[in-house]
N, C-alpha and C. Protein backbone atom coordinates (compact mmCIF):
# COMPACT_ATOMS: atom_id res chain seq x y z
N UNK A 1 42.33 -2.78 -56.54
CA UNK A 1 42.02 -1.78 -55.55
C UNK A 1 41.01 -2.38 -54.55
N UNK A 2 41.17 -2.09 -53.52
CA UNK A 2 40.38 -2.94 -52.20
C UNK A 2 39.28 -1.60 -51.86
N UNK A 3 38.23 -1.87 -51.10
CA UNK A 3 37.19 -1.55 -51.16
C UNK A 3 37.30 -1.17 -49.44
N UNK A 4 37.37 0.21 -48.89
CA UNK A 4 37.46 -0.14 -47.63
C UNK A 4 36.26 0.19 -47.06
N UNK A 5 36.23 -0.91 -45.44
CA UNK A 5 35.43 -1.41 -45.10
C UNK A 5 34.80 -0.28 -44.15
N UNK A 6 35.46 1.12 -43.96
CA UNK A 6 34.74 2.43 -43.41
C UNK A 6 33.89 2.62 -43.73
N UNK A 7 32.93 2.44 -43.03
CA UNK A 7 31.42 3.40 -43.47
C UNK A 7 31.11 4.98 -42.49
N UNK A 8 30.64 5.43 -43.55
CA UNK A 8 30.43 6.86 -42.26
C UNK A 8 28.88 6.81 -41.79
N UNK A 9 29.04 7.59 -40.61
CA UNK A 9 27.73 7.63 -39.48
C UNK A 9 27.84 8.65 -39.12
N UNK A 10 26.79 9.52 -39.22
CA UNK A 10 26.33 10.55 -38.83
C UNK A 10 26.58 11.04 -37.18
N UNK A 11 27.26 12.55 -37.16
CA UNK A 11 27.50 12.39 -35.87
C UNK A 11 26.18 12.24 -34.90
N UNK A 12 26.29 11.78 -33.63
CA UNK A 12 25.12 11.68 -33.08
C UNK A 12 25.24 10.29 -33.00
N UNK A 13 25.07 9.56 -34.23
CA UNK A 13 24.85 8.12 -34.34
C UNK A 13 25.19 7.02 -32.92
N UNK A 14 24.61 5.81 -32.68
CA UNK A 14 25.20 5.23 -32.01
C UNK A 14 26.34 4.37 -32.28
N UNK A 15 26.91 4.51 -33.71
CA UNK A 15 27.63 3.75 -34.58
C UNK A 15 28.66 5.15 -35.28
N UNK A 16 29.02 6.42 -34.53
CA UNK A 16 30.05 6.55 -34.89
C UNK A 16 30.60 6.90 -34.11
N UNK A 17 32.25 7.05 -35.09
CA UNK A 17 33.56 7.13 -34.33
C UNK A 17 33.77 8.33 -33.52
N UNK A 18 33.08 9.22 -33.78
CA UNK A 18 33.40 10.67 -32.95
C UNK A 18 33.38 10.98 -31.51
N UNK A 19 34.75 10.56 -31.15
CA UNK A 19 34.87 10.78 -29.82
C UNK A 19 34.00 12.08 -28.76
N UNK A 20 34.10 13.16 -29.42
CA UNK A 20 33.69 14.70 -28.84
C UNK A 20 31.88 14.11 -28.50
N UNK A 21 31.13 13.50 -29.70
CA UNK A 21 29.64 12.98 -29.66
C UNK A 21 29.99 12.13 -28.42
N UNK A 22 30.85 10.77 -28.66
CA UNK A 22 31.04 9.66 -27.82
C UNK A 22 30.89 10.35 -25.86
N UNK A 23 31.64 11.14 -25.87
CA UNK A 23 32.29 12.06 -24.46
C UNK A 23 31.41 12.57 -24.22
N UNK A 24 30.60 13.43 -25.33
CA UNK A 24 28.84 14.83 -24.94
C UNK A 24 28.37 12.96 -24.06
N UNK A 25 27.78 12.25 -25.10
CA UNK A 25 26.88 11.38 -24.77
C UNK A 25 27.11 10.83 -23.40
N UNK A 26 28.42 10.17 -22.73
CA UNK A 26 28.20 10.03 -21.69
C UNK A 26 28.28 10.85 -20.38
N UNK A 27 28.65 12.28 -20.54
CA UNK A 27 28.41 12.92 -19.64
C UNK A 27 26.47 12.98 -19.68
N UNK A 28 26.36 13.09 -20.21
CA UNK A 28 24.78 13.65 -20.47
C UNK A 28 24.08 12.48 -19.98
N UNK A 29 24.49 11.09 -20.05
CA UNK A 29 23.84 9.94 -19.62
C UNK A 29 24.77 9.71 -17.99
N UNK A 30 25.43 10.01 -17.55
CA UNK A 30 26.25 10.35 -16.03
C UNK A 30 25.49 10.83 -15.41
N UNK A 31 24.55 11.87 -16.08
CA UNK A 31 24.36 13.27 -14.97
C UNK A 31 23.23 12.84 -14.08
N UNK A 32 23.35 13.18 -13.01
CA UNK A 32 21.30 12.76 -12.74
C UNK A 32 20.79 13.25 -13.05
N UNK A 33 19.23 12.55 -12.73
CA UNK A 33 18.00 13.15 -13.30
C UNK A 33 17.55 14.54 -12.68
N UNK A 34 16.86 15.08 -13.21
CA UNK A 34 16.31 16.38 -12.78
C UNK A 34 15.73 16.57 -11.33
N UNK A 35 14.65 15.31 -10.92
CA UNK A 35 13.97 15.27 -9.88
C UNK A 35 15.39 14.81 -8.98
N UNK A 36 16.60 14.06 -9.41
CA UNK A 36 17.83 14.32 -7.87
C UNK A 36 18.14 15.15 -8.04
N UNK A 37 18.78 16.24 -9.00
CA UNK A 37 19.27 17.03 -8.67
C UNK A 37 18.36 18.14 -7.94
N UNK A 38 17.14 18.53 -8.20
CA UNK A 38 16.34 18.97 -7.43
C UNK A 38 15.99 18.74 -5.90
N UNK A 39 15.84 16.98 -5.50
CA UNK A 39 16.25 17.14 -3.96
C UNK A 39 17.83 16.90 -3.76
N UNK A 40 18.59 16.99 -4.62
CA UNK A 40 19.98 17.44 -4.16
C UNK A 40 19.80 18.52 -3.60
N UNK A 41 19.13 19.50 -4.18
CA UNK A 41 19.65 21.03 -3.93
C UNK A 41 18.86 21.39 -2.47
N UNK A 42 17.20 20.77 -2.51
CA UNK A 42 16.71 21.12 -1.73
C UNK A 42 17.58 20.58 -0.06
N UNK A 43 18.03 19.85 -0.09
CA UNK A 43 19.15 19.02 1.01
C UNK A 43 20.22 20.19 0.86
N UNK A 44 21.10 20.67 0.14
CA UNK A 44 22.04 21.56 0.47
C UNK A 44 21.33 23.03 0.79
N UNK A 45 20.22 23.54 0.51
CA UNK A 45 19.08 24.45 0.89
C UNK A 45 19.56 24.30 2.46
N UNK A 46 18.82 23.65 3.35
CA UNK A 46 18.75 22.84 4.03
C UNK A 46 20.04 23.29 4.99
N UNK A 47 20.81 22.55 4.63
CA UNK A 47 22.28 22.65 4.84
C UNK A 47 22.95 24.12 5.58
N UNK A 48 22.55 24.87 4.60
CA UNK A 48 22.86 26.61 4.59
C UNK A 48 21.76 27.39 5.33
N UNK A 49 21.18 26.75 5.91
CA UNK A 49 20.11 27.58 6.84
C UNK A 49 19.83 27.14 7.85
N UNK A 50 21.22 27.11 8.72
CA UNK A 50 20.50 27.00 10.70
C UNK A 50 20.50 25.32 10.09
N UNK A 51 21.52 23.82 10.42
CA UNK A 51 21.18 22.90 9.87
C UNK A 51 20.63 22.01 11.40
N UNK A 52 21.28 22.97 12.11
CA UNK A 52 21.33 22.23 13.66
C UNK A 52 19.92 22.92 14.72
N UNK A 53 18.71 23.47 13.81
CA UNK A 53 17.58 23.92 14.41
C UNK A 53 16.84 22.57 14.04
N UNK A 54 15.71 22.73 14.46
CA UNK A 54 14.53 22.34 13.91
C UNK A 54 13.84 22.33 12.99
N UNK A 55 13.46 21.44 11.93
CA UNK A 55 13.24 22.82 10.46
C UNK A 55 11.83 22.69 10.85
N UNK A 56 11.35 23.86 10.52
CA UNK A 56 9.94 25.18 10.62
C UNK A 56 9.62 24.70 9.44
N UNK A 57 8.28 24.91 9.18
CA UNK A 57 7.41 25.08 7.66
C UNK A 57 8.11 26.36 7.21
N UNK A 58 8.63 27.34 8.01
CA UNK A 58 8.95 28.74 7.05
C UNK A 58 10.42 27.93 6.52
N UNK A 59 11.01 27.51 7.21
CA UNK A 59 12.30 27.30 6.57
C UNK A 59 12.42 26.14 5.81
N UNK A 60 11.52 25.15 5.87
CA UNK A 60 11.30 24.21 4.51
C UNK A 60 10.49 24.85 3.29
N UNK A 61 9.56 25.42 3.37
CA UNK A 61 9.09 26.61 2.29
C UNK A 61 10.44 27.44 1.80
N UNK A 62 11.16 28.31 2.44
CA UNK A 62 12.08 28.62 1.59
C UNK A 62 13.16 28.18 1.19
N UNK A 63 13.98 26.81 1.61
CA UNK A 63 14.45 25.77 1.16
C UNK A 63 13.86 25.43 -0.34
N UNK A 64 12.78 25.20 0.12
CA UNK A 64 11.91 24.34 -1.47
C UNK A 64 11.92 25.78 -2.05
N UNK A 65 11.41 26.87 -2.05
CA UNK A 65 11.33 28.08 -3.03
C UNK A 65 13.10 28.16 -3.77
N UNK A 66 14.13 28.08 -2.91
CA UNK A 66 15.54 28.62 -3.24
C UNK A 66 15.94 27.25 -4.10
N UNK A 67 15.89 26.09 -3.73
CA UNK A 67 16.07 24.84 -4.49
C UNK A 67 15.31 24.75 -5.81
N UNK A 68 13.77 25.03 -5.98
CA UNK A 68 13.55 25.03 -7.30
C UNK A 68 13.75 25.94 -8.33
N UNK A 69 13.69 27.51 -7.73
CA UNK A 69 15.18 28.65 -8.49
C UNK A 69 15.97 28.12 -9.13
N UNK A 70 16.88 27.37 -8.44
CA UNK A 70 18.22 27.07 -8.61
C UNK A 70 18.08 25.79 -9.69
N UNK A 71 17.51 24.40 -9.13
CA UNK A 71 17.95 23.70 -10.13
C UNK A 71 17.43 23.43 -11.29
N UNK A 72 15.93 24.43 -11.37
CA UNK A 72 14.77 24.22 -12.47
C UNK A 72 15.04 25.19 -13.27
N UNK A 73 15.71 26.34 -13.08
CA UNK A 73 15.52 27.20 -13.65
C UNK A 73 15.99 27.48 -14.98
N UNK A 74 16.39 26.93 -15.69
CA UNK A 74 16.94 25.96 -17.41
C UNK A 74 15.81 25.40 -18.02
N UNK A 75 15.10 24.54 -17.31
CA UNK A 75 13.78 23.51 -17.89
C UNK A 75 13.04 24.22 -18.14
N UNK A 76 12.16 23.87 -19.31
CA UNK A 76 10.87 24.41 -19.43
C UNK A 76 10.07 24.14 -18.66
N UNK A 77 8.38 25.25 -18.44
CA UNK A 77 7.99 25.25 -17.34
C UNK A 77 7.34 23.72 -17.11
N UNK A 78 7.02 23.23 -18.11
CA UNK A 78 6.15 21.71 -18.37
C UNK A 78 6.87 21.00 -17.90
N UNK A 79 8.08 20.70 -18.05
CA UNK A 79 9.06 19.62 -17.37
C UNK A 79 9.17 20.00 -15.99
N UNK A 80 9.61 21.36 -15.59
CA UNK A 80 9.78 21.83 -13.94
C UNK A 80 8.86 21.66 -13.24
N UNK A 81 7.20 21.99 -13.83
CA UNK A 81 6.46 21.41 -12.91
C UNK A 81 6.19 20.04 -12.67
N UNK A 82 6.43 19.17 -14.06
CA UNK A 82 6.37 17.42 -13.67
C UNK A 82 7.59 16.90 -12.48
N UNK A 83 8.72 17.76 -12.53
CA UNK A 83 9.88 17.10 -12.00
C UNK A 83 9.53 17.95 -10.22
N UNK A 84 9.00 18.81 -10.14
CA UNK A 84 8.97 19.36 -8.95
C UNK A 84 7.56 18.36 -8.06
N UNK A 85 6.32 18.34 -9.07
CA UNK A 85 5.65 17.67 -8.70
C UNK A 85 6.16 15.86 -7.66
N UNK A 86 6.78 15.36 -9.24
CA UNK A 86 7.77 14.08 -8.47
C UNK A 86 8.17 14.09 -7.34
N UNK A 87 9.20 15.03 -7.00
CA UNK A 87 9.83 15.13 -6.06
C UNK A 87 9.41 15.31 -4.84
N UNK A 88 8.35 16.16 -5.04
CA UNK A 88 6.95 16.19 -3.58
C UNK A 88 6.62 14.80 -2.88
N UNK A 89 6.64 13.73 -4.14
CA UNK A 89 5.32 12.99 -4.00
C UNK A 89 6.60 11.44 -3.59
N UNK A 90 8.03 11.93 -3.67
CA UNK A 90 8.90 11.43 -3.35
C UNK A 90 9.86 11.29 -1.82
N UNK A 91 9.78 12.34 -1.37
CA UNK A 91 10.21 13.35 -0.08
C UNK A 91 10.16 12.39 0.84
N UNK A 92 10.95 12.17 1.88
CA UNK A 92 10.54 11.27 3.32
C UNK A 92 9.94 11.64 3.79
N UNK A 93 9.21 11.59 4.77
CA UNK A 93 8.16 11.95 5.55
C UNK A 93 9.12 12.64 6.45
N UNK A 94 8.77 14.08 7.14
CA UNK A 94 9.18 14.51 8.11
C UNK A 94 9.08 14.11 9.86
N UNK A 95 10.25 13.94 10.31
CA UNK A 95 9.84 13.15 11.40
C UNK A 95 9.43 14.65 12.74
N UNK A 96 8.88 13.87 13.67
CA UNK A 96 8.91 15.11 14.44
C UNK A 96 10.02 15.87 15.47
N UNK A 97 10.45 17.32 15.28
CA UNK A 97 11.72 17.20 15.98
C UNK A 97 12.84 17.02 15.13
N UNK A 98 12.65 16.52 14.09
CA UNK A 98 13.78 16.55 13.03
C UNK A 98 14.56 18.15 12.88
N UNK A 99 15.94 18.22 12.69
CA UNK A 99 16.55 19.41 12.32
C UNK A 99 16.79 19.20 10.61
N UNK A 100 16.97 20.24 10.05
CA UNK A 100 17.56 20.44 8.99
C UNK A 100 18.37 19.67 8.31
N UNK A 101 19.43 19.40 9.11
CA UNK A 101 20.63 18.98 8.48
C UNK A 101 19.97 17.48 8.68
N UNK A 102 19.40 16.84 9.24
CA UNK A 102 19.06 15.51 9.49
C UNK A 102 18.28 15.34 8.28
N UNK A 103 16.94 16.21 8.32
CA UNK A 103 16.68 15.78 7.25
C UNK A 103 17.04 16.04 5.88
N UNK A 104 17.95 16.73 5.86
CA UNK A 104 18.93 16.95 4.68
C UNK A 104 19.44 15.41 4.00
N UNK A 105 20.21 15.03 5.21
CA UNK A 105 20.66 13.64 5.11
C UNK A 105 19.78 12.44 4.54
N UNK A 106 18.72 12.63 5.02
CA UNK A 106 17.64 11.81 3.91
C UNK A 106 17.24 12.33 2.97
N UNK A 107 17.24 13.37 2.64
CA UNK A 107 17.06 14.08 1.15
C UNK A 107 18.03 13.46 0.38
N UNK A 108 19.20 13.68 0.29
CA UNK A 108 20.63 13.14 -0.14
C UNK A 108 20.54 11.73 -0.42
N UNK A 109 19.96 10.68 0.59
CA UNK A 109 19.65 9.25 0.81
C UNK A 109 19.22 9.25 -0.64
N UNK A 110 17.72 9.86 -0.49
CA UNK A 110 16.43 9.35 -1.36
C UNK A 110 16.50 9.73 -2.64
N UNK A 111 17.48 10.74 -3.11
CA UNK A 111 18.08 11.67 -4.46
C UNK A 111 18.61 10.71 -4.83
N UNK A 112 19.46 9.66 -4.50
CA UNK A 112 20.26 8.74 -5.22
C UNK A 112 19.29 7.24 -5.80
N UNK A 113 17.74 7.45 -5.58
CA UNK A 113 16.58 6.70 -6.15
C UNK A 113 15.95 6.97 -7.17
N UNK A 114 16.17 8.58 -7.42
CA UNK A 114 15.56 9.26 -8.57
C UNK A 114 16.12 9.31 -9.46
């Protein structure tokens, strides 16, 4: 009688066969990080409000209020404020005269760094 050479691994493992674990794991390692998807959102914010004005402090304030709603609102508060913090301290600089949708477009840019 031969001895076979299967060993089992716990699902989860990085050493087993379970496709469904294998598939969770790389969507979950695909996804971006919290701080892009956060200036993802704040850029489509952006987007949906007048993209061809000027953006105002009122309309980047509620951009950033409707964007961290939206993509924080799952995380605990400890992580949302580290990842919102980031993202502040990440942001392009606003140029002067800039519209919305422009600087949307560098939001989008700089999300694909985080």
């Amino acid at each position: 009688m031969t001895q076979s050479t299967h060993r089992y691994h716990p699902p989860g493992s990085p050493l087993a066969s379970d496709t469904t674990t294998s598939e969770a794991m790389r969507r979950v390692l695909n996804r971006p990080s919290l701080a892009s998807q956060l200036m993802t959102e704040i850029a489509h914010q952006l987007m949906d409000d007048k993209p061809s004005q000027e953006l105002t402090p009122r309309c980047w304030g509620d951009a950033l209020t409707r964007a961290h709603d939206r993509a924080l609102k799952k995380a605990p508060p400890t992580i949302a404020h580290r990842v919102f913090h980031r993202v502040l301290e990440e942001l392009p600089a606003l140029r002067l005269g800039e519209t919305g949708g422009e600087y949307s477009l560098r939001l989008r840019d700089a999300a694909k760094g985080l």
